[in-house]
N, C-alpha and C. Protein backbone atom coordinates (compact mmCIF):
# COMPACT_ATOMS: atom_id res chain seq x y z
N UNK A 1 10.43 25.05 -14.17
CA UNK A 1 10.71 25.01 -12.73
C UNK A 1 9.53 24.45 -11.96
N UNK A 2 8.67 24.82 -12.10
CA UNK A 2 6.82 24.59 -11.57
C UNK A 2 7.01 22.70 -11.91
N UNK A 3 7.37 22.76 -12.87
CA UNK A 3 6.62 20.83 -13.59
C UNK A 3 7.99 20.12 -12.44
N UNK A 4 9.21 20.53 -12.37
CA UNK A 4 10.27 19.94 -12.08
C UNK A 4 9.61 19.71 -10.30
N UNK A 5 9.64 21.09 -9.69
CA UNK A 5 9.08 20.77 -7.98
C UNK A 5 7.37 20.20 -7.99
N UNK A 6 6.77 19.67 -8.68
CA UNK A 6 5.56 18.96 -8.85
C UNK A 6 6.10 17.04 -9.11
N UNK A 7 7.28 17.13 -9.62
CA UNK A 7 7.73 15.93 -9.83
C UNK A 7 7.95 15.32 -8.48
N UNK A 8 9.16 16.25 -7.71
CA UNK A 8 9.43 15.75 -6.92
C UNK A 8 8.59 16.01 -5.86
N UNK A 9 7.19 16.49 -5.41
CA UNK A 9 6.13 15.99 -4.41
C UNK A 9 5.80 15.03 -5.20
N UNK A 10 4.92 14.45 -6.55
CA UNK A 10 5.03 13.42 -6.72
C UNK A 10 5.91 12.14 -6.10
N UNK A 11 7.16 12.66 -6.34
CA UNK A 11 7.82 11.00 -6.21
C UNK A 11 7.98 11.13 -4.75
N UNK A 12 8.30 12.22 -4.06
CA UNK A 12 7.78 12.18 -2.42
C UNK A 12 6.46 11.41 -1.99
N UNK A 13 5.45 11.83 -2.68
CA UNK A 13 4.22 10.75 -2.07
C UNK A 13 4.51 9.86 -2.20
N UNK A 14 5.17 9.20 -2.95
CA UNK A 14 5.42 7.96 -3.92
C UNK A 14 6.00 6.84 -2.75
N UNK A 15 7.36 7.71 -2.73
CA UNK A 15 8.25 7.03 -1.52
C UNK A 15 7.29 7.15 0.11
N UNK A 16 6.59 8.04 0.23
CA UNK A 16 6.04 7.74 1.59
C UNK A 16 4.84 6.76 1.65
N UNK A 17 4.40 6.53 0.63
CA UNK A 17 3.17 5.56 0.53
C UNK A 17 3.96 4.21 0.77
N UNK A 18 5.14 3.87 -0.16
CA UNK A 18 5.47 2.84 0.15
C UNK A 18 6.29 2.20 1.83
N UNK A 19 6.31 3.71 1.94
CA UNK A 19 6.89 3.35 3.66
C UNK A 19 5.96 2.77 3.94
N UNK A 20 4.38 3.54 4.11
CA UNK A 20 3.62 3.25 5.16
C UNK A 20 2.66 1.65 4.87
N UNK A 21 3.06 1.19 3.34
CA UNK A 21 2.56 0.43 3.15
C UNK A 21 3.67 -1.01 3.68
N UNK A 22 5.17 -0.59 3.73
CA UNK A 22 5.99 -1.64 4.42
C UNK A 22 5.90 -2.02 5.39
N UNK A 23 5.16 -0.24 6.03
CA UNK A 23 5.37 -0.41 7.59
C UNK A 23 4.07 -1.27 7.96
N UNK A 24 2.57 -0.86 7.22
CA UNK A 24 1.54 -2.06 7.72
C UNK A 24 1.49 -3.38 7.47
N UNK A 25 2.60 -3.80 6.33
CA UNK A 25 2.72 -5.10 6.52
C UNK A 25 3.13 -5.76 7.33
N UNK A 26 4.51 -4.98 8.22
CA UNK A 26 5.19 -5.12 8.72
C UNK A 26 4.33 -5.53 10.56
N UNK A 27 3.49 -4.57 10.44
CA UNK A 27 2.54 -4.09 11.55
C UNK A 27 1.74 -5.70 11.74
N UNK A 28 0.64 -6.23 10.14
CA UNK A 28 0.74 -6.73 10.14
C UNK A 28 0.73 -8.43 10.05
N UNK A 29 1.89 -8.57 9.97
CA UNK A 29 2.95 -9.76 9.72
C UNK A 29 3.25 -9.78 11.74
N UNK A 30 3.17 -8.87 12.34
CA UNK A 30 3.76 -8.91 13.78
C UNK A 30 2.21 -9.48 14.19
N UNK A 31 1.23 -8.95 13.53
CA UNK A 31 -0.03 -9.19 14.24
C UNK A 31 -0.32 -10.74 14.21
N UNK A 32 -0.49 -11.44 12.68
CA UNK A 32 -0.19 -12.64 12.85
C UNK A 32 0.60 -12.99 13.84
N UNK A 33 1.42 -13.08 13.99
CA UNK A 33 2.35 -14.24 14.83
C UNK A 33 1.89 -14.03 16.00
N UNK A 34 1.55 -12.71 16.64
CA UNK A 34 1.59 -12.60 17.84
C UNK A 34 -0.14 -13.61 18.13
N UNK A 35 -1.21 -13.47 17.32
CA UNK A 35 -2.16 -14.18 17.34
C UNK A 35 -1.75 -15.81 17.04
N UNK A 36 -0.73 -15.59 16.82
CA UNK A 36 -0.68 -17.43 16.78
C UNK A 36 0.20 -17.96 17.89
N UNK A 37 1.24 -16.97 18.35
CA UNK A 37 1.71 -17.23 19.51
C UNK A 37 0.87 -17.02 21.21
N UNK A 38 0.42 -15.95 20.96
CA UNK A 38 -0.29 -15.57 22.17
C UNK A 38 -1.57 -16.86 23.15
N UNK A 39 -2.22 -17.42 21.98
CA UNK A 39 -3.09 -18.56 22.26
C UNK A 39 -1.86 -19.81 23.20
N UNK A 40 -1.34 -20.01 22.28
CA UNK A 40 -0.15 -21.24 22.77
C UNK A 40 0.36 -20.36 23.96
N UNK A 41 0.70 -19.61 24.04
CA UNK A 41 1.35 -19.35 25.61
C UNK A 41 0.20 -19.54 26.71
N UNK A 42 -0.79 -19.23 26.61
CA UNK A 42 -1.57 -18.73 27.29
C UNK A 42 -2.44 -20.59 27.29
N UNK A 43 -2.14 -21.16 26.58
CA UNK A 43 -2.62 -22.67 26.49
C UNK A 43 -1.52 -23.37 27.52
N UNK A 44 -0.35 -22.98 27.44
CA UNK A 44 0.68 -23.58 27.62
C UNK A 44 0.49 -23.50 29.35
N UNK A 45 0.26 -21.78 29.64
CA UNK A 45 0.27 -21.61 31.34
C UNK A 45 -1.23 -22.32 31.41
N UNK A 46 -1.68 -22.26 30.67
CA UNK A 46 -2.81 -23.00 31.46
C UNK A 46 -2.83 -24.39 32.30
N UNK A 47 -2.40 -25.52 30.81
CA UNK A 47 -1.70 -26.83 31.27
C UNK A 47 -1.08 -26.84 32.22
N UNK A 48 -0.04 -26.02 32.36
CA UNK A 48 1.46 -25.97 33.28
C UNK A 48 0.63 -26.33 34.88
N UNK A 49 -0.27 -24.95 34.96
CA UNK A 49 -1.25 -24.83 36.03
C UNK A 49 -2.08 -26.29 36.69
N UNK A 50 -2.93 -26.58 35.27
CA UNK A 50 -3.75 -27.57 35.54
C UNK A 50 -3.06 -29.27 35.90
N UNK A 51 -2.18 -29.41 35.35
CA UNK A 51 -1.08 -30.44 35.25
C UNK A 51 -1.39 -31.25 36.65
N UNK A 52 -0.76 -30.01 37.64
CA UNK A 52 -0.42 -30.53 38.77
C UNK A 52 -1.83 -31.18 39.10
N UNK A 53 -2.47 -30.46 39.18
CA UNK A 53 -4.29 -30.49 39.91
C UNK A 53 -4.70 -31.82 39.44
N UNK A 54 -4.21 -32.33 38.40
CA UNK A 54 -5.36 -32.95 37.68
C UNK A 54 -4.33 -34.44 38.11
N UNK A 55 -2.75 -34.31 38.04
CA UNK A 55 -1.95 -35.72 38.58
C UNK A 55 -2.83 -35.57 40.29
N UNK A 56 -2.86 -34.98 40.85
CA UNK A 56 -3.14 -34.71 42.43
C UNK A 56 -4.60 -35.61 42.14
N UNK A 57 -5.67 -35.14 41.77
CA UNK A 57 -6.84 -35.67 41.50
C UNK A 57 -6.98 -37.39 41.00
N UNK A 58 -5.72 -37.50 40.10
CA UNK A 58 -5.99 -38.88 39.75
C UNK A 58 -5.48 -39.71 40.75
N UNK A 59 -4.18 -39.52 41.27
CA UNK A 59 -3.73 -40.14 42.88
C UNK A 59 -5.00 -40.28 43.48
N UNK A 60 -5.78 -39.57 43.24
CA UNK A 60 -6.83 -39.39 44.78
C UNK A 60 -7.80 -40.37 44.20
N UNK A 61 -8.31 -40.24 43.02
CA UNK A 61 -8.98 -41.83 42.66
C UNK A 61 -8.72 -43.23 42.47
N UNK A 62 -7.53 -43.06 42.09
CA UNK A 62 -7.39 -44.30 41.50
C UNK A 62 -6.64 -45.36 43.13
N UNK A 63 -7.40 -46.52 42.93
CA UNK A 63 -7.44 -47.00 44.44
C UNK A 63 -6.73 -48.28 44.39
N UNK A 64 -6.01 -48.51 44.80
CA UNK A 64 -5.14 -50.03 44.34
C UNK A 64 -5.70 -50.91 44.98
C-alpha cells in the first residue's frame, strides 16, 4: 500500500513538472515574439510620426 501511494506522488510530480515546463515554454515562446514584435511597432509609430515632419521639411528646402 505505502510503495503503491509513493508511486502515485511520484508520477504526480512527474505530470506537474511537465506542466510547468510547457507552461515556460509557452511563457517563453510569447516572450520572443513579443520582443520581436514590440521593436517594429514602436519603429513603425515612430516613422508614421516622423514621416510627416520630415515630407514638411523637405518642401521647405528644396527650392525650384
Amino acid at each position: 500500500m505505502a510503495s503503491s501511494s509513493t508511486q502515485t506522488v511520484s508520477e504526480q510530480t512527474k505530470t506537474e513538472k511537465k506542466e510547468t515546463r510547457s507552461h515556460l515554454s509557452l511563457k517563453m515562446y510569447l516572450l520572443g515574439i513579443a520582443t520581436i514584435i514590440v521593436p517594429l511597432l514602436v519603429f513603425y509609430v515612430i516613422a508614421a510620426l516622423v514621416a510627416p515632419v520630415r515630407s514638411g521639411w523637405n518642401s521647405l528646402f528644396i527650392i525650384d
